[in-house]
N, C-alpha and C. Protein backbone atom coordinates (compact mmCIF):
# COMPACT_ATOMS: atom_id res chain seq x y z
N UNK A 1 53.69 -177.18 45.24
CA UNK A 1 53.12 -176.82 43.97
C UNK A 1 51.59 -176.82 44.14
N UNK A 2 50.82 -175.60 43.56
CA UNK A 2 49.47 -175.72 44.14
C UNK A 2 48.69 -175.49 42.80
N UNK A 3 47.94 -175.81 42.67
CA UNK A 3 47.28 -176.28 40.85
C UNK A 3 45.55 -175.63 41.66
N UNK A 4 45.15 -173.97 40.49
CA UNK A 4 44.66 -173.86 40.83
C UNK A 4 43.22 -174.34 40.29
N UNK A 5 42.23 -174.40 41.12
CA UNK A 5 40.84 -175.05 39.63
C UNK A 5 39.93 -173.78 39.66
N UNK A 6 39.73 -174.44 38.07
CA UNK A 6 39.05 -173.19 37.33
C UNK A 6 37.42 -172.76 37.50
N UNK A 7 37.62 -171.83 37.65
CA UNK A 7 36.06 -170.93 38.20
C UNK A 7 35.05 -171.76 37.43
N UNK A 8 33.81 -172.12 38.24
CA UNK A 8 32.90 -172.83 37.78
C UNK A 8 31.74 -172.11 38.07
N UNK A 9 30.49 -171.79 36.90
CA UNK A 9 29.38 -171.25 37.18
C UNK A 9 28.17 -172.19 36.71
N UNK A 10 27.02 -171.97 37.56
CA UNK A 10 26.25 -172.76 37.40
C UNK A 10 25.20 -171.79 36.43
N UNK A 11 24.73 -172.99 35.56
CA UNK A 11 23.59 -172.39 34.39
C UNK A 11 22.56 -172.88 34.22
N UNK A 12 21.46 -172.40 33.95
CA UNK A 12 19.97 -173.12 34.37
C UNK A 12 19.19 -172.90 32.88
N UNK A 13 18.20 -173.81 33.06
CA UNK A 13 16.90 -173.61 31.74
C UNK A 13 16.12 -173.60 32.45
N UNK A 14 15.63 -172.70 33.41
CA UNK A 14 14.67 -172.61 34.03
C UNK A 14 13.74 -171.76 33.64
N UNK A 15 14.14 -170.97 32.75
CA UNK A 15 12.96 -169.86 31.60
C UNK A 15 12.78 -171.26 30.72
N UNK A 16 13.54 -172.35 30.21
CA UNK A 16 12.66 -173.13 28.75
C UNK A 16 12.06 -174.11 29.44
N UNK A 17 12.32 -174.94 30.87
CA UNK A 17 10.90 -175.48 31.32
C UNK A 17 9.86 -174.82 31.75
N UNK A 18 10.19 -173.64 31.90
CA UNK A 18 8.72 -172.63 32.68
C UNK A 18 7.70 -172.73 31.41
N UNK A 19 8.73 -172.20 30.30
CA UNK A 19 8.09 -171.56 28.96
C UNK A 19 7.42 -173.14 28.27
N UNK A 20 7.71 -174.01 28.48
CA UNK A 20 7.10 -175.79 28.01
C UNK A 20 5.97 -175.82 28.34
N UNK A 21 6.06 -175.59 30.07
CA UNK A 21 4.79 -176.22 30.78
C UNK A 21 3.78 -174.41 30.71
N UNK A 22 4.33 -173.43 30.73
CA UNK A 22 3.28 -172.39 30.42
C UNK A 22 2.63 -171.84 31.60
N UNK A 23 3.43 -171.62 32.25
CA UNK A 23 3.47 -170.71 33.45
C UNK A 23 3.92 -169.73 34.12
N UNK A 24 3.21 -169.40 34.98
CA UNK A 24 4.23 -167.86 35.12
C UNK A 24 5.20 -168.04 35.77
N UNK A 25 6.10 -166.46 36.19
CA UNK A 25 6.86 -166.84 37.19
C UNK A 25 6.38 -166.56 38.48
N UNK A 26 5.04 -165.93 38.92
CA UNK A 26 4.56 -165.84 39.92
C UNK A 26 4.08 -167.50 40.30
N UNK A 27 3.43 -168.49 39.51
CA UNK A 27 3.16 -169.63 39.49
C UNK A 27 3.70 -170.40 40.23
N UNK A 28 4.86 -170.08 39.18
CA UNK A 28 6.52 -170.98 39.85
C UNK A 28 6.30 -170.97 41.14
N UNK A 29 6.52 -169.65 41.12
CA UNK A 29 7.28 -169.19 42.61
C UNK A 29 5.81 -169.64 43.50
N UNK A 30 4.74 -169.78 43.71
CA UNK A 30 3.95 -170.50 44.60
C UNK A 30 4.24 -171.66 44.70
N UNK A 31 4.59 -172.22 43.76
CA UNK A 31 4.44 -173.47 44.01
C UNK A 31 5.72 -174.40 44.65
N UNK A 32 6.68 -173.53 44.55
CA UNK A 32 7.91 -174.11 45.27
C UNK A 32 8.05 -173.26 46.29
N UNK A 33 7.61 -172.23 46.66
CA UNK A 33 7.63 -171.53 47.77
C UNK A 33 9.14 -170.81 48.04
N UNK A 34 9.04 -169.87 47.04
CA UNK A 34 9.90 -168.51 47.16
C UNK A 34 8.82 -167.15 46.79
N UNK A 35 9.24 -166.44 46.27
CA UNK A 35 8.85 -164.89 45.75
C UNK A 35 9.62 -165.17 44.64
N UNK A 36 8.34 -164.45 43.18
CA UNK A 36 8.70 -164.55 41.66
C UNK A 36 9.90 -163.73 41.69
N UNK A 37 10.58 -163.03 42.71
CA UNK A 37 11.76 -161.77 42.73
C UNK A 37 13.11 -163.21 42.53
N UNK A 38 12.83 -163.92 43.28
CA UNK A 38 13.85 -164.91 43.22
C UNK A 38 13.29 -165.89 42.39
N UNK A 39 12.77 -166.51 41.30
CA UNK A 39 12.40 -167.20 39.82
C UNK A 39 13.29 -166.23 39.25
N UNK A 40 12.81 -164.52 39.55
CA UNK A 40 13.60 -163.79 38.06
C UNK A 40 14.80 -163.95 38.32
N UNK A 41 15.86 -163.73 39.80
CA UNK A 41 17.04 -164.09 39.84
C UNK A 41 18.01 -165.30 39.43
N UNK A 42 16.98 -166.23 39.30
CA UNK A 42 17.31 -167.81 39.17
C UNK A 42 17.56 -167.48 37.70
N UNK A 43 16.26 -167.67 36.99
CA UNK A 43 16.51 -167.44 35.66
C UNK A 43 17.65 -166.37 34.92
N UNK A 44 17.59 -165.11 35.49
CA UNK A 44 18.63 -164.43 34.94
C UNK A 44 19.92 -164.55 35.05
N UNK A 45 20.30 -165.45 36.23
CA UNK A 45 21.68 -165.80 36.31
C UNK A 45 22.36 -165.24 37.58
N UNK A 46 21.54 -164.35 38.44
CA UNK A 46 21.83 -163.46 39.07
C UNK A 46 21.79 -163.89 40.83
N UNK A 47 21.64 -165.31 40.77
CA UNK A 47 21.09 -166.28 42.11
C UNK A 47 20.96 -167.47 41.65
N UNK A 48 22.09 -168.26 42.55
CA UNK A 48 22.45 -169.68 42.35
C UNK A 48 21.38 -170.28 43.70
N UNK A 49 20.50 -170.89 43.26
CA UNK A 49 19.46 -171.66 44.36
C UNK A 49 20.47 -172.69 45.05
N UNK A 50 19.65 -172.50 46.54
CA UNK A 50 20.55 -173.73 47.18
C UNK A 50 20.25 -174.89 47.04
N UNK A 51 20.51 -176.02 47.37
CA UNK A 51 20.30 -177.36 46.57
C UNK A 51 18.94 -177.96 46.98
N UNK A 52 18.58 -177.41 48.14
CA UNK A 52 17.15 -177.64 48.46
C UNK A 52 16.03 -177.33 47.42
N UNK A 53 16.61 -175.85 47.09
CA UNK A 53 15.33 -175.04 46.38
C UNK A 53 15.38 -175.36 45.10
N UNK A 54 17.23 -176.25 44.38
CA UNK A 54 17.53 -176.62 43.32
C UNK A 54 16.39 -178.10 43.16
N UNK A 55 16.42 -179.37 43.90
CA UNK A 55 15.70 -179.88 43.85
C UNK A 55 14.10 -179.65 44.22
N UNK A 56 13.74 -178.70 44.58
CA UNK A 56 12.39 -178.64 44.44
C UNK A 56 12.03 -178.17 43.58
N UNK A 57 12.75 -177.61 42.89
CA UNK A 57 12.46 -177.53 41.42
C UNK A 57 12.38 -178.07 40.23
N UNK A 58 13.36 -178.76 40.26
CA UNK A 58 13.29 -180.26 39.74
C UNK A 58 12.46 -181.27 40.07
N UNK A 59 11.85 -181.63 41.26
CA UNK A 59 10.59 -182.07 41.23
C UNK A 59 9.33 -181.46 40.46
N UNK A 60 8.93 -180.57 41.07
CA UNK A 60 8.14 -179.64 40.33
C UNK A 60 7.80 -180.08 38.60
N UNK A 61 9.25 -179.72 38.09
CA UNK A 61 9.08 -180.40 37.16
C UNK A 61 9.37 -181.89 36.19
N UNK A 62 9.09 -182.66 37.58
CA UNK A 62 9.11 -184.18 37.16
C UNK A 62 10.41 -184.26 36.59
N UNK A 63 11.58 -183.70 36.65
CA UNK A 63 12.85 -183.91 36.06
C UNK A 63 14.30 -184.28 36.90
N UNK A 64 14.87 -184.91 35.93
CA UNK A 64 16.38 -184.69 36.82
C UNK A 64 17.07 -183.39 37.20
N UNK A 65 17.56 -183.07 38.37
CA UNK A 65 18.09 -181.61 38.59
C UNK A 65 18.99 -181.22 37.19
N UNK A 66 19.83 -182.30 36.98
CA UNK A 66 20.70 -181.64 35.94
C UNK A 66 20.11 -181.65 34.41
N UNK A 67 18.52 -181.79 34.38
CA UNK A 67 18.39 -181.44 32.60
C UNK A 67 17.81 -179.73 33.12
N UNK A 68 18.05 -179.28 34.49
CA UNK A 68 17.78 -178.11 34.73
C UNK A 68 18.86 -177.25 35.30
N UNK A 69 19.70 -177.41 35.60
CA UNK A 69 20.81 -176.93 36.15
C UNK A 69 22.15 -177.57 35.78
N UNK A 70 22.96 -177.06 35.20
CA UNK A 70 24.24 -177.83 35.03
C UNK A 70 25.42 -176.46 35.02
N UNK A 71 26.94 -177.46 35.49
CA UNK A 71 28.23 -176.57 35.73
C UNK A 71 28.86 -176.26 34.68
N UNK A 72 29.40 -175.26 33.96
CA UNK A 72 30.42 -174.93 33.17
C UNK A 72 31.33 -174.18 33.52
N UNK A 73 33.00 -174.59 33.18
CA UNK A 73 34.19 -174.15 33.14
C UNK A 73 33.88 -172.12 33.15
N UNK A 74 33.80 -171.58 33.54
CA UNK A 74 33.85 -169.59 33.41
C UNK A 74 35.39 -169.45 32.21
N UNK A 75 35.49 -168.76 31.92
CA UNK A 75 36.26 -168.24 30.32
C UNK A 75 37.14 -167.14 31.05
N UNK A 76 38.62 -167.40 31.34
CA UNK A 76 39.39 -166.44 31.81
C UNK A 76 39.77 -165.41 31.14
């Protein structure tokens, strides 16, 4: 019997801490060291950061990874 688990996507507020502290996404992206091409992917949903680039972002902004990134159940 094989029990399957349910699709999980990861979701970010990485546009409402950008938009707090008042910066760009070119900013961002210097300062954690990507290209603003991948901030816009992050933010739009369109590129799940790897956990490296997840916590340097979360440093960045003095926070816990998960008041910036967290998992939800996907809607079959």
């Amino acid at each position: 019997m094989s029990r399957s688990l349910p699709q999980l996507k990861i979701v970010n507020r990485l546009h409402v801490f950008r938009a707090e502290q008042r910066i760009t996404q070119e900013q961002l992206a210097k300062e954690i060291g990507v290209t603003r091409a991948t901030v816009v992917a992050i933010e739009g949903g369109g590129y799940n950061p790897s956990l490296e680039l997840a916590f340097r972002i979360a440093r960045y902004f003095k926070t816990d990874i998960n008041m910036i990134f967290s998992i939800e159940e996907e809607q079959r």
